[in-house]
Structures are given as C-alpha cells and as structure tokens.
N, C-alpha and C. Protein backbone atom coordinates (compact mmCIF):
# COMPACT_ATOMS: atom_id res chain seq x y z
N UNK A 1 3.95 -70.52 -47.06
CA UNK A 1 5.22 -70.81 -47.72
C UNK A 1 5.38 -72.32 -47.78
N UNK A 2 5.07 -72.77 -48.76
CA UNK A 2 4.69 -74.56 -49.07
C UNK A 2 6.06 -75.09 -49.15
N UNK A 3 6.65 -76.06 -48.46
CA UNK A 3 8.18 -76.53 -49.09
C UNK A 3 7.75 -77.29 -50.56
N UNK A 4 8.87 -76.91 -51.63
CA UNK A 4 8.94 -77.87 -52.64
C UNK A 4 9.46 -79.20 -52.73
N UNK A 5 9.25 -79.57 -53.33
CA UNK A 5 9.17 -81.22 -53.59
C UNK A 5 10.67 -81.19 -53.18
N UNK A 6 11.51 -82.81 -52.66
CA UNK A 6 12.59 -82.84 -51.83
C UNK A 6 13.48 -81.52 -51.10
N UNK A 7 12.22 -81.03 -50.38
CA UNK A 7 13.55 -79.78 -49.79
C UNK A 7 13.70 -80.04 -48.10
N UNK A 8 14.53 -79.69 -47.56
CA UNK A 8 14.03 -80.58 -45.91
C UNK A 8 15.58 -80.82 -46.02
N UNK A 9 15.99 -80.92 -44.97
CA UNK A 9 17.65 -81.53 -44.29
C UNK A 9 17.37 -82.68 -43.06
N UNK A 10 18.45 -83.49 -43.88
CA UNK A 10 18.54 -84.60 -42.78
C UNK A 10 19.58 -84.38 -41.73
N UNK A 11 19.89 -83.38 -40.97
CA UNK A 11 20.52 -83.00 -39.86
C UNK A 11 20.88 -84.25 -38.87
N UNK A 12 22.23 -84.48 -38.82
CA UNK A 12 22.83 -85.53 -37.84
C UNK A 12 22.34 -84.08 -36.00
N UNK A 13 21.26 -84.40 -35.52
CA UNK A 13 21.10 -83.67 -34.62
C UNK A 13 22.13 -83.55 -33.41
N UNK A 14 22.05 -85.08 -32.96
CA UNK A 14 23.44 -85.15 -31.80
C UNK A 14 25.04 -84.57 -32.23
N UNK A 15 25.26 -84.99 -33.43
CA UNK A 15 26.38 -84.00 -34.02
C UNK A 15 26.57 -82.61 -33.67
N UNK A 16 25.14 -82.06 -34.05
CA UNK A 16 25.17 -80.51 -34.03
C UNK A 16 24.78 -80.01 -32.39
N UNK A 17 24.31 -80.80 -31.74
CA UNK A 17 24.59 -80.50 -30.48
C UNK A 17 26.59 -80.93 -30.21
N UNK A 18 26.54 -81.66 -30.29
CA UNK A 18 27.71 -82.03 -29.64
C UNK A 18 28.87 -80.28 -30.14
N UNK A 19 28.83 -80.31 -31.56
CA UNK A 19 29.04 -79.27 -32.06
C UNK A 19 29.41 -77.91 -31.20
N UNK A 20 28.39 -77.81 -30.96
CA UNK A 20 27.50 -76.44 -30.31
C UNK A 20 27.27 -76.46 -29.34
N UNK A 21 27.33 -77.61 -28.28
CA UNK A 21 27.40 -77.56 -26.99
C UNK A 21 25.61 -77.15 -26.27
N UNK A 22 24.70 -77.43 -27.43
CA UNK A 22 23.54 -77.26 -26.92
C UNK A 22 22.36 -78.28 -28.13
N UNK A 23 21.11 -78.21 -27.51
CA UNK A 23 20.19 -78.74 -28.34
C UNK A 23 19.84 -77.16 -28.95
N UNK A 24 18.71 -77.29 -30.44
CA UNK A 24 18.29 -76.33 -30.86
C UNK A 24 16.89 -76.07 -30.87
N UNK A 25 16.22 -75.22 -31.22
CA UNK A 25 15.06 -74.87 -30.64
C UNK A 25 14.13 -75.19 -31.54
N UNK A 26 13.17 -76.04 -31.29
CA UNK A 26 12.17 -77.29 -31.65
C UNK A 26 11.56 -76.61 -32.98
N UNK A 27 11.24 -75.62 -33.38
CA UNK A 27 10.96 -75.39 -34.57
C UNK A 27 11.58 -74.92 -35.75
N UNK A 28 12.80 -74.29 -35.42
CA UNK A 28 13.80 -74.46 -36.01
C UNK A 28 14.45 -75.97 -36.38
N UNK A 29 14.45 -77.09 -35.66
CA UNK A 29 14.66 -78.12 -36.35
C UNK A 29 13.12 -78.77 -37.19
N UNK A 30 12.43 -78.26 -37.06
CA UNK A 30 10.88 -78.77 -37.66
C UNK A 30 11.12 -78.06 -39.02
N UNK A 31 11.57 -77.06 -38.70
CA UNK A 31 11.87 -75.81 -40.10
C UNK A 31 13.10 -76.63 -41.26
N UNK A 32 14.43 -77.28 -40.81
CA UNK A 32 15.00 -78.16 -40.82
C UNK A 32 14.78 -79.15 -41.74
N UNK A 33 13.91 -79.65 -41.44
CA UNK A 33 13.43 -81.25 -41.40
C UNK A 33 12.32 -80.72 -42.99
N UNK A 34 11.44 -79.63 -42.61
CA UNK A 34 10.69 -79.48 -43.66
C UNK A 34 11.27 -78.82 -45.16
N UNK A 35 12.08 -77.90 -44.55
CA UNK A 35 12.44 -76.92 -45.86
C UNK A 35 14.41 -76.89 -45.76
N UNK A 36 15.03 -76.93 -45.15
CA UNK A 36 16.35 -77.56 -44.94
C UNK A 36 17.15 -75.77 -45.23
N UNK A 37 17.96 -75.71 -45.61
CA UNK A 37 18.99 -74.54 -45.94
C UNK A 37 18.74 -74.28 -46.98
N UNK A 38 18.66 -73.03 -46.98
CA UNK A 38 18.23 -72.30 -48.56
C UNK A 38 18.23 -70.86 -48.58
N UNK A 39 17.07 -70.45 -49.23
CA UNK A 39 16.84 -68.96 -49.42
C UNK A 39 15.40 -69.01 -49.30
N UNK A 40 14.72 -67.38 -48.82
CA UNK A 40 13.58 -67.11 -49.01
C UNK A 40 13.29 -65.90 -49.48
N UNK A 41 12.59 -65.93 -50.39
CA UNK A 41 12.26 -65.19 -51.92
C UNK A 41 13.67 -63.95 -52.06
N UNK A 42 14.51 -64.77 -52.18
CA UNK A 42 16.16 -64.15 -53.14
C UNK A 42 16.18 -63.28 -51.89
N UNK A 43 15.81 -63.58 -50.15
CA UNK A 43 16.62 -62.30 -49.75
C UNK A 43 16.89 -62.84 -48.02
N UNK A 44 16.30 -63.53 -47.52
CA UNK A 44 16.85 -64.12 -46.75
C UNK A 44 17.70 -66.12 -46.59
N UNK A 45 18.65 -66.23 -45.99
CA UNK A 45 19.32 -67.04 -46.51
C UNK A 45 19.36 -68.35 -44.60
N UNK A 46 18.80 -69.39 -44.90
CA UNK A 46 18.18 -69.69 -43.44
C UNK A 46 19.66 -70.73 -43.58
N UNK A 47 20.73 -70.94 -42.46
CA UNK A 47 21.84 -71.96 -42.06
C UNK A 47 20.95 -72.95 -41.56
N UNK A 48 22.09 -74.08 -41.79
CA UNK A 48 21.60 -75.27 -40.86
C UNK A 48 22.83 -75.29 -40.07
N UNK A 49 22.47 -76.24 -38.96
CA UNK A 49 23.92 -75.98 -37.85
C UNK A 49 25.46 -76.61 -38.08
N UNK A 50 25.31 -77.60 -39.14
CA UNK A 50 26.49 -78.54 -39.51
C UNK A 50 27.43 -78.04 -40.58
N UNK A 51 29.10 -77.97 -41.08
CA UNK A 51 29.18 -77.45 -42.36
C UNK A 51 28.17 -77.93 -43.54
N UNK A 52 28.18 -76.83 -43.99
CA UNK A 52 27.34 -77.24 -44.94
C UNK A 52 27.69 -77.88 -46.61
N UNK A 53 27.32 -79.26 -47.26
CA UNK A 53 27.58 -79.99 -47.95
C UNK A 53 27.65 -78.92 -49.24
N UNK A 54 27.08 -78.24 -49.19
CA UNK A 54 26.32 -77.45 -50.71
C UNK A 54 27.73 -76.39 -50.56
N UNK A 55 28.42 -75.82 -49.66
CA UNK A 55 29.09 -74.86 -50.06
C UNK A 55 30.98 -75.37 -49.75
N UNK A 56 31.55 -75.06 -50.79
CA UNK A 56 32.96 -75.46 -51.27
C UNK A 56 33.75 -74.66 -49.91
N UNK A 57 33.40 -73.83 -49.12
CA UNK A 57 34.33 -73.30 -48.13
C UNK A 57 34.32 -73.99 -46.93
N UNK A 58 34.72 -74.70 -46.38
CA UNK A 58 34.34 -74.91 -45.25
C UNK A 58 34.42 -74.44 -43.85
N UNK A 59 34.74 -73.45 -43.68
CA UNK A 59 34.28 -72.43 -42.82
C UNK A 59 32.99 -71.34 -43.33
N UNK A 60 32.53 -71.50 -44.14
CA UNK A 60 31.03 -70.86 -44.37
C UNK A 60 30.10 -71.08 -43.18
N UNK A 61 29.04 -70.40 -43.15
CA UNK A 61 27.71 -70.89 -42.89
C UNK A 61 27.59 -70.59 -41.79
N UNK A 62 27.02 -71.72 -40.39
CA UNK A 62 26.57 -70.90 -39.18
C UNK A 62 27.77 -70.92 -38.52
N UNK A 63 28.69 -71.70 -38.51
CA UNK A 63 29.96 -71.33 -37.72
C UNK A 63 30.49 -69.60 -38.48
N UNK A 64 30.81 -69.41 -38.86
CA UNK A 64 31.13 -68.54 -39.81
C UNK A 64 30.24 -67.22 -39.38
N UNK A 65 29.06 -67.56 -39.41
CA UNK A 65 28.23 -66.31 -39.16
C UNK A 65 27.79 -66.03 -37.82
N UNK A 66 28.27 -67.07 -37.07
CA UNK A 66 28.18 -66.92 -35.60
C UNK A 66 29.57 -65.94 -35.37
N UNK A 67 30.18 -66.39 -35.34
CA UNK A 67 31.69 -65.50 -35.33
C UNK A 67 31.82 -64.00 -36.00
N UNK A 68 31.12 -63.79 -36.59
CA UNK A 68 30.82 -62.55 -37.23
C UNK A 68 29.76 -61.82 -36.61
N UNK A 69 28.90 -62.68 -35.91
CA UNK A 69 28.05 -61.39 -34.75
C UNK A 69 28.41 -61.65 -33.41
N UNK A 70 29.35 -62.51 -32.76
CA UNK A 70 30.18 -62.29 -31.84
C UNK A 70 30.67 -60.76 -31.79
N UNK A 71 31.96 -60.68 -33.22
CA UNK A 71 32.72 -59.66 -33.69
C UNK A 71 31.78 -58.50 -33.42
N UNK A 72 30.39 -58.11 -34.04
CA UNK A 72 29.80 -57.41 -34.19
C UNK A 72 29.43 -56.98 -32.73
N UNK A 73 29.25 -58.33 -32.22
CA UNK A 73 28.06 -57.30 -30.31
C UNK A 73 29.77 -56.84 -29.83
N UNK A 74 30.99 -57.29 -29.99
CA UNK A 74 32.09 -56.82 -29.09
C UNK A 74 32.50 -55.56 -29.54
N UNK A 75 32.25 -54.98 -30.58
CA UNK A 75 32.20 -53.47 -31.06
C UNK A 75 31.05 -52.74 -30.95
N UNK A 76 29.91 -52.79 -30.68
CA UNK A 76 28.70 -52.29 -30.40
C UNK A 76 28.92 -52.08 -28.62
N UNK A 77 28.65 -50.73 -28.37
CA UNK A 77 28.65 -50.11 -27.35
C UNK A 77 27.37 -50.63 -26.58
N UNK A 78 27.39 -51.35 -25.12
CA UNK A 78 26.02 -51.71 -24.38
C UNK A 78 25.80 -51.24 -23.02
N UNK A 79 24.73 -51.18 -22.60
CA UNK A 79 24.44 -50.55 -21.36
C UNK A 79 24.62 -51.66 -20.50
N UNK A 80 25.65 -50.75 -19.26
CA UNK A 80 25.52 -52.15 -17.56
C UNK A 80 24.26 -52.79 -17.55
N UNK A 81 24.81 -54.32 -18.02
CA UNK A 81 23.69 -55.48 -17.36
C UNK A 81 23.34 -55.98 -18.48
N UNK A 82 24.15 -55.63 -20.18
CA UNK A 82 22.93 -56.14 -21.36
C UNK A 82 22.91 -57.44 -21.04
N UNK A 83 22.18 -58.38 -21.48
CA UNK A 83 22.69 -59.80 -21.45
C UNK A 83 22.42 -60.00 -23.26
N UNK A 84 23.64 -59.20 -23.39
CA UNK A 84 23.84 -59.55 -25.04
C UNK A 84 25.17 -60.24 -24.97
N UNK A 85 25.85 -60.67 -24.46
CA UNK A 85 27.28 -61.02 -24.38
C UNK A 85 27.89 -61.87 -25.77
N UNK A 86 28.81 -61.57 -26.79
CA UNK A 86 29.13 -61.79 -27.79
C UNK A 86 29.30 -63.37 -28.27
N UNK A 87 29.27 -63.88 -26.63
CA UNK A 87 29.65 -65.18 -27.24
C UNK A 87 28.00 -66.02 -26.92
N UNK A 88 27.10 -65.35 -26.57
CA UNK A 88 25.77 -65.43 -25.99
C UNK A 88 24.87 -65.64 -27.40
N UNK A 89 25.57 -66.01 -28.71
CA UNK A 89 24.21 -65.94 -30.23
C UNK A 89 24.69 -66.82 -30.61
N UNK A 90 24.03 -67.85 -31.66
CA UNK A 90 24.18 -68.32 -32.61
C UNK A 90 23.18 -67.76 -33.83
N UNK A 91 24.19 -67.95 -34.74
CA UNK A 91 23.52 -66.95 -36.20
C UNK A 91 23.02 -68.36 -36.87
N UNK A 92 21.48 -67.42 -37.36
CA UNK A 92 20.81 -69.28 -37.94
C UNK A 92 20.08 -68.34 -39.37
N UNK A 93 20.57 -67.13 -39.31
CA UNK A 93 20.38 -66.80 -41.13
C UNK A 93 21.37 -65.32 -41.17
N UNK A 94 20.87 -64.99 -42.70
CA UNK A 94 21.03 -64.13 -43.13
C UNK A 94 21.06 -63.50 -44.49
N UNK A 95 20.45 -61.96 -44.25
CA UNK A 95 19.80 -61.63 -45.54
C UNK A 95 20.70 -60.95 -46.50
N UNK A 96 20.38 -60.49 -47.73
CA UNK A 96 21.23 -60.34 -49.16
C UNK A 96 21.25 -58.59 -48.63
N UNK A 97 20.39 -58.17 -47.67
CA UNK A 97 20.66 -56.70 -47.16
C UNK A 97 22.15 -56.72 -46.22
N UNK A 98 21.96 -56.26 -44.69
CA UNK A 98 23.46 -55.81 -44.11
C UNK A 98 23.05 -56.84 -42.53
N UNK A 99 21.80 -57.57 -42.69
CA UNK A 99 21.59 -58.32 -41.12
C UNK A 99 21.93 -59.51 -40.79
N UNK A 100 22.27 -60.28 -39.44
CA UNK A 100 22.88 -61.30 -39.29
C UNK A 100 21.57 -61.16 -38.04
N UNK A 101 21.06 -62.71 -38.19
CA UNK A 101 19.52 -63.32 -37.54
C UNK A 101 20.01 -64.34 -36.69
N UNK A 102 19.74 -64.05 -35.45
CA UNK A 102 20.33 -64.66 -34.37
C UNK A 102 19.48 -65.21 -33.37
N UNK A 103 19.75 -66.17 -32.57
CA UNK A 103 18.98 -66.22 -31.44
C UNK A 103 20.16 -66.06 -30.29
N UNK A 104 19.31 -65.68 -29.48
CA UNK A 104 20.22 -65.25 -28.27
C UNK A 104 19.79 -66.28 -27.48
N UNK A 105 21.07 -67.23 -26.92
CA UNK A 105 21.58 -67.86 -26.26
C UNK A 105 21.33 -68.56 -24.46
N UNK A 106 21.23 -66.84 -24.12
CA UNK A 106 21.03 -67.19 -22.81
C UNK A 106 20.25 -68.14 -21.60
N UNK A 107 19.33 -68.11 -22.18
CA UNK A 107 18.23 -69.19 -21.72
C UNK A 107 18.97 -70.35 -21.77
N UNK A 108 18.74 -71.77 -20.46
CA UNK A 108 19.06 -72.66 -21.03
C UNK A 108 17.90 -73.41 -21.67
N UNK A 109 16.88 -73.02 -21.74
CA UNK A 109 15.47 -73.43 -22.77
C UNK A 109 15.78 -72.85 -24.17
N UNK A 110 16.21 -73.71 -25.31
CA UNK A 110 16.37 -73.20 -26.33
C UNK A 110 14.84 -72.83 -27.13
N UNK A 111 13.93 -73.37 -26.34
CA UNK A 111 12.36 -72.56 -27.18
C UNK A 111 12.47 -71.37 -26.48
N UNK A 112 13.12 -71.15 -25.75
CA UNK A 112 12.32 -69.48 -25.20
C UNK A 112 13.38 -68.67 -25.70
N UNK A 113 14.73 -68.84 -26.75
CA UNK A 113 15.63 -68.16 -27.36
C UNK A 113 15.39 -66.93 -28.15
N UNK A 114 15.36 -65.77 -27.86
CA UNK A 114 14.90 -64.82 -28.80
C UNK A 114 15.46 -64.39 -29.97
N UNK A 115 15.23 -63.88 -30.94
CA UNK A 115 15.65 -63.24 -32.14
C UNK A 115 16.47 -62.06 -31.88
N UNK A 116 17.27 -62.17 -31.86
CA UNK A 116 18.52 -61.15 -32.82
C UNK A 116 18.53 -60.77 -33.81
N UNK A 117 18.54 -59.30 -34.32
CA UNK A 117 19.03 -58.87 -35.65
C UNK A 117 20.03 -57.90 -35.33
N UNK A 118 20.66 -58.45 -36.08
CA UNK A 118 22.23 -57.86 -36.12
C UNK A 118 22.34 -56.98 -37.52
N UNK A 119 22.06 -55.17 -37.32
CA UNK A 119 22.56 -54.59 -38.56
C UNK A 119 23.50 -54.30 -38.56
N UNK A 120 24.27 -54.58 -39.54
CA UNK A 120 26.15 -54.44 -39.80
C UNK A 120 26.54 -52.63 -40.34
N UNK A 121 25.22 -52.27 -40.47
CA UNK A 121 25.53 -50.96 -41.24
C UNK A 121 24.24 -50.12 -40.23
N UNK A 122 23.75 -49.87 -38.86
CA UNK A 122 22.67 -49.37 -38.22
C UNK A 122 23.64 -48.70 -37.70
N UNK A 123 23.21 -47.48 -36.91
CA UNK A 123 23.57 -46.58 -35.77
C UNK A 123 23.07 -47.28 -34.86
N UNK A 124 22.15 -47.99 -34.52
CA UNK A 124 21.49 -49.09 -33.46
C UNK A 124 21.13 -50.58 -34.04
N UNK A 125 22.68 -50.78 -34.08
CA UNK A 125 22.54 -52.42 -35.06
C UNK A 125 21.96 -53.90 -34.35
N UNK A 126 21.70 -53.54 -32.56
CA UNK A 126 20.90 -54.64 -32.59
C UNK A 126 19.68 -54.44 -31.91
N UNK A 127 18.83 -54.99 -32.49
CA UNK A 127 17.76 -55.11 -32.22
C UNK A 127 16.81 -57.00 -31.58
N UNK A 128 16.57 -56.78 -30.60
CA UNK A 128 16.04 -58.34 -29.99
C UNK A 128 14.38 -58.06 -30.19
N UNK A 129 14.13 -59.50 -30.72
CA UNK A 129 12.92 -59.64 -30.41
C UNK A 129 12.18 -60.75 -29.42
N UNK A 130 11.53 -61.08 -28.99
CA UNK A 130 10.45 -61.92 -27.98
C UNK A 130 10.01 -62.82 -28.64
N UNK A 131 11.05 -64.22 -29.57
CA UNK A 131 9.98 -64.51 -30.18
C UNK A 131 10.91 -65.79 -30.85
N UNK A 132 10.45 -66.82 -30.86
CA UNK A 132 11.36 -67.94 -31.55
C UNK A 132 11.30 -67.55 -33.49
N UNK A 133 12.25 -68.39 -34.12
CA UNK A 133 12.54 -67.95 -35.88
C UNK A 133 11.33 -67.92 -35.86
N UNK A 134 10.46 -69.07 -36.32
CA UNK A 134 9.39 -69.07 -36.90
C UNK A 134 8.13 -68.28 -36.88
N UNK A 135 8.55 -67.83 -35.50
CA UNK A 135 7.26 -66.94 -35.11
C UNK A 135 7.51 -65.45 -35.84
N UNK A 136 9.02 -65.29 -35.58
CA UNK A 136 9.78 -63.99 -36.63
C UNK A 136 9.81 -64.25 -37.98
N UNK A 137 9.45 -65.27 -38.55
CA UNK A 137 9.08 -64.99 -40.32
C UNK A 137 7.89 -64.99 -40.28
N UNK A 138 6.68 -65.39 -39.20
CA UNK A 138 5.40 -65.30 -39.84
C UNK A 138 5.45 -63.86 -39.31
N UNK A 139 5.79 -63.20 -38.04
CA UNK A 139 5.16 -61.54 -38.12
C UNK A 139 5.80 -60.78 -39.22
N UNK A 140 7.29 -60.81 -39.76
CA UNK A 140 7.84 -60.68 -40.47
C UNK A 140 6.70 -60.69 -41.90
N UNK A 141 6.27 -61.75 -42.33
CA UNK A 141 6.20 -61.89 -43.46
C UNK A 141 4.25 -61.43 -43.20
N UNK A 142 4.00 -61.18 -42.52
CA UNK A 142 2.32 -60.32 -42.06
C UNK A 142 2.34 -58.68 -41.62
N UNK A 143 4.00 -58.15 -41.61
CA UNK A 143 4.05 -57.07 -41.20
C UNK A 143 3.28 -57.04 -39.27
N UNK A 144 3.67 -57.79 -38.95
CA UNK A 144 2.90 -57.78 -37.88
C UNK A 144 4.05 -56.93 -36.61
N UNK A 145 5.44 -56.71 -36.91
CA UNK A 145 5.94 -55.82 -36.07
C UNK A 145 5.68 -54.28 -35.86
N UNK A 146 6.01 -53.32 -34.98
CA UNK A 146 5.75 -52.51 -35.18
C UNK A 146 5.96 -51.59 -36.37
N UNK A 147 7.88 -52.56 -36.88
CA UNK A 147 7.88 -51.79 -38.27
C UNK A 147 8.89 -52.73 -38.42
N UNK A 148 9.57 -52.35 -39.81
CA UNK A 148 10.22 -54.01 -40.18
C UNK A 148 11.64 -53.89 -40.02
N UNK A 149 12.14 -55.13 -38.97
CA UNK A 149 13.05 -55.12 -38.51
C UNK A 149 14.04 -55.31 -39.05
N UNK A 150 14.44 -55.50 -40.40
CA UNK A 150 14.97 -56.01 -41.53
C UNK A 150 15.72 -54.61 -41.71
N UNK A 151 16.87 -54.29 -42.54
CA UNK A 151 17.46 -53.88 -42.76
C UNK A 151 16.60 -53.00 -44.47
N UNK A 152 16.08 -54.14 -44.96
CA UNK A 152 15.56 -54.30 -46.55
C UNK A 152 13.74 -54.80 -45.73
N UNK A 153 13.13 -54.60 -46.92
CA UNK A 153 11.74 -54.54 -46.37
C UNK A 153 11.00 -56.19 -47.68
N UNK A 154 11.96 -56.58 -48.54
CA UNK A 154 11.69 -57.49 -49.65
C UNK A 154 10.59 -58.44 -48.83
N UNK A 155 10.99 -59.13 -47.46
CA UNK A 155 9.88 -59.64 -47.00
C UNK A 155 8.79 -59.40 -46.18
N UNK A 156 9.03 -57.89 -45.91
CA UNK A 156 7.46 -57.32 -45.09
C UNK A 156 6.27 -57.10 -45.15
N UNK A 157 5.74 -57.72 -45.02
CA UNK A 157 4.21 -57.82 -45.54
C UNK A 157 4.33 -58.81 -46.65
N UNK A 158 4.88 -59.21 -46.74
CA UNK A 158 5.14 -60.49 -48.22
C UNK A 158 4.32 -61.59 -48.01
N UNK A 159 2.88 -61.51 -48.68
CA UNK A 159 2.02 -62.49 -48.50
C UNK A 159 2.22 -63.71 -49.35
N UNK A 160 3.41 -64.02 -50.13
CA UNK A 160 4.07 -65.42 -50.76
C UNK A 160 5.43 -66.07 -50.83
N UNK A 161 5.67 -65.65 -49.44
CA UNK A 161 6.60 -65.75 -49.34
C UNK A 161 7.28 -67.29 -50.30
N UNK A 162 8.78 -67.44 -50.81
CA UNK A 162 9.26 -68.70 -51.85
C UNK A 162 10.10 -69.09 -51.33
N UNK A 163 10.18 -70.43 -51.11
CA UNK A 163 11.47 -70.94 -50.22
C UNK A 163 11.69 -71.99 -51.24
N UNK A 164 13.40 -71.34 -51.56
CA UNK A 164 14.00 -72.49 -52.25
C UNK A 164 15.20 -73.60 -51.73
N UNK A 165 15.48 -74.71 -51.36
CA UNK A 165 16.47 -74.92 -50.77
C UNK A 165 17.52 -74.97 -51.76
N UNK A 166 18.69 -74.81 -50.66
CA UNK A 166 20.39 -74.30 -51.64
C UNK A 166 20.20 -75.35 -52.69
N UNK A 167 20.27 -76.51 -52.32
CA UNK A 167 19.90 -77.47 -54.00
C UNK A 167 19.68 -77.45 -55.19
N UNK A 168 18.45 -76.97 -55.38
CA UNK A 168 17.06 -76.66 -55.93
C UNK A 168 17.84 -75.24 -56.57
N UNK A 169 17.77 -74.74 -55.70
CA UNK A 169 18.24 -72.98 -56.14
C UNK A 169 19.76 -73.33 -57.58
N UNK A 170 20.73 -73.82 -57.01
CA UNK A 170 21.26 -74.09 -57.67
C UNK A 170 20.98 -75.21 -58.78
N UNK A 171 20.21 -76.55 -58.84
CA UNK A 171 20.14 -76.34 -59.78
C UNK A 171 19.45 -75.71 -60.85
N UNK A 172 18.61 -75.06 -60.71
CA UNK A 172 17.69 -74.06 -61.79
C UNK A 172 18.74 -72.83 -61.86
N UNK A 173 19.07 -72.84 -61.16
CA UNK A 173 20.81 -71.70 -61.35
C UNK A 173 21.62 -72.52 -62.97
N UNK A 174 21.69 -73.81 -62.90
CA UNK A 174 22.54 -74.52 -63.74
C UNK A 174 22.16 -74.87 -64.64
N UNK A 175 20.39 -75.03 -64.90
CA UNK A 175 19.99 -74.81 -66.28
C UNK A 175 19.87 -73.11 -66.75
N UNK A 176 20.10 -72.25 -66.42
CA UNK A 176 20.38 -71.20 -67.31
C UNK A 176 19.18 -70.45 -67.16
N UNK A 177 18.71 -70.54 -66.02
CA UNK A 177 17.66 -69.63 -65.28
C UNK A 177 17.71 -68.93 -63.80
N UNK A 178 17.33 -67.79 -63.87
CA UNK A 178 16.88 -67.15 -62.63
C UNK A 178 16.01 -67.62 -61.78
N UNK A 179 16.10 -67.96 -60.59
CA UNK A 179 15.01 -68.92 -60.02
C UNK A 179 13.96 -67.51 -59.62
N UNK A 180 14.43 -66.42 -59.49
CA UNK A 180 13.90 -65.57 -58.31
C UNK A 180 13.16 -64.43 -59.24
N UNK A 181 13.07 -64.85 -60.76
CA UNK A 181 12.49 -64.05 -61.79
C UNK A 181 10.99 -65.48 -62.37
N UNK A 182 10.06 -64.34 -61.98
CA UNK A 182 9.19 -65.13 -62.33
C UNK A 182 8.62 -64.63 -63.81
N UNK A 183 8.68 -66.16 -64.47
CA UNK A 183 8.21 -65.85 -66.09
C UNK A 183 7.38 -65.86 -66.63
N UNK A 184 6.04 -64.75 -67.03
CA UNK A 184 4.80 -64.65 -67.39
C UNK A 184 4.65 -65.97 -68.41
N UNK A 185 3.30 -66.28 -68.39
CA UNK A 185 2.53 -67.50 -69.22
C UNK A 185 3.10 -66.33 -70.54
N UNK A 186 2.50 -67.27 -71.40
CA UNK A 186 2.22 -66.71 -72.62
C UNK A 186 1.08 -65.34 -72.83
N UNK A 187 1.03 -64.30 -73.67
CA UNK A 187 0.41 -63.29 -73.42
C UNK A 187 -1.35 -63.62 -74.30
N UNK A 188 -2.32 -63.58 -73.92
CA UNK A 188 -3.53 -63.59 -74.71
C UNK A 188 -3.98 -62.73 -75.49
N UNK A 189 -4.26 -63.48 -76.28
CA UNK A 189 -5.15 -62.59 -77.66
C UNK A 189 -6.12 -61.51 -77.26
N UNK A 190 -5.97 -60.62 -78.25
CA UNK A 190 -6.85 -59.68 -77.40
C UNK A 190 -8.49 -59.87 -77.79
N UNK A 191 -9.37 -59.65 -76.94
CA UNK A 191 -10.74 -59.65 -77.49
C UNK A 191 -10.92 -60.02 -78.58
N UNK A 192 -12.07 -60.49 -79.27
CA UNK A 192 -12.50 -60.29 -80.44
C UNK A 192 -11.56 -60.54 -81.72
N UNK A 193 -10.43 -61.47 -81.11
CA UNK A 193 -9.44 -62.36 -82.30
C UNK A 193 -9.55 -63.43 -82.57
C-alpha cells in the first residue's frame, strides 16, 4: 500500500500527548507521518489524534470516536476481571461497515497496545487482538487471521490495498469523480483490425 504523492500528517506530537495524557504507539505515528488521515480502499477510515483540520465539526474524529466505544464497552456485558474498562481505548479508525478500531490502553507501553474491534451491531461486539495497527492491516489485508475480524470483509485478503488521504480524497471528490471507482483504459481493437 504505496502512500501517494503529499499524503503523511504533520502531527504537533507533544500536543496530542498532552491531549491524551499519553505518547502513541511508534508505528502508528510512522503510519502518521507516511500516509496521515484518510481512507483505505473506500472502507476503512484511519484518525489522527488532534481535531482534525479537514472536517467542519469539531468534535469529529478520534475524540469523538473514542467516546463512542467508551459508550459501547459500558453497555456490553463482561466477565469478572475483563481489563476492557470503557475508559481503557482510544479509537484510531473506523470502517464504512458497523466497527470502531481501537487500541486498548492498558499497558503503560503504548507498542504493546492491542487492537480492539468494536462491532456496534455483533451479539459479541468486541473482539481484541495481540497485535499493534499495523501489524492488524497487514494480517488483515493477507487474510492472515483466523477469519476476518471486520464486520465487512472489503479488506480481507485485499492484495492492493489504496490509501487515500482525507485531502486527496476530497479533492478528486471536487473534480467530479469517484476516487474509489476505478476507470478502464480505453477498450482495444479486436484482432485482425
């Protein structure tokens, strides 16, 4: 998944700690730095930790979607001892299906933070995995889990995966195109014309 030409966020980092009351986990800001806030191929949607410049609400984004899987683990029924505790995630995506992509908190080593998926519409809406983001879009996107943890399957096994940042997306949104529709070359002559 190649970043395109200017995509990458310049993240005030100490801000977003100060923010958040923590540092973030080293490849997630590498992820950051390379490909910034956006989308990946029209179905997952990656936050950065600061409001975000690109969207007119300002309560959007990871504040916003942190607070919404708070909401979510405090209505989800857990067994004595989870160490899921609601205020224990920060939400660092989410997809155009029903999931909110989390890392869980607990650790004070933010590399050893695991993945959260939060389904808003599951009979067993969360699911943790062992595994920092990045390592969860490459098994993700190799099918390499036991089965796909995703709500929607658009990136499982998805050997191209497209990362557009919010920018970019919008503007090819504003010339009067679909970014996420890809448009055949021209069609060839047939044989012997």
């Amino acid at each position: 998944m190649p970043p395109h030409a200017n995509a990458g966020e310049s993240v005030d980092w100490a801000a977003a700690e100060r923010a958040w009351g923590t540092t973030f986990p080293r490849d997630y800001v590498t992820f950051m730095a390379e490909y910034g806030e956006g989308t990946i191929s029209d179905f997952l949607y990656v936050l950065q930790p600061l409001p975000s410049p690109y969207w007119t609400d300002p309560d959007s984004g990871m504040r916003a979607e942190t607070g919404t899987a708070g909401e979510l683990l405090t209505a989800v029924p857990r067994t004595p001892g989870s160490d899921l505790p609601p205020d224990g995630v920060i939400a660092w995506g989410v997809t155009s299906g029903s999931d909110l992509l989390c890392w869980l908190t607990t650790n004070p080593d933010p590399d050893r933070w695991p993945v959260v998926v939060l389904d808003r519409n599951a009979s067993a809406p969360v699911r943790v995995h062992d595994c920092g983001m990045t390592e969860f879009l490459r098994r993700l996107f190799l099918a390499a889990f036991d089965k796909c943890p995703l709500s929607g399957t658009r990136l499982w096994g998805e050997p191209a995966p497209k990362f557009l940042h919010c920018r970019e997306e919008q503007r090819i949104w504003d010339a009067g195109i679909d970014p996420w529709i890809t448009v055949p070359g021209p069609t060839p002559p047939p044989p012997g014309t």
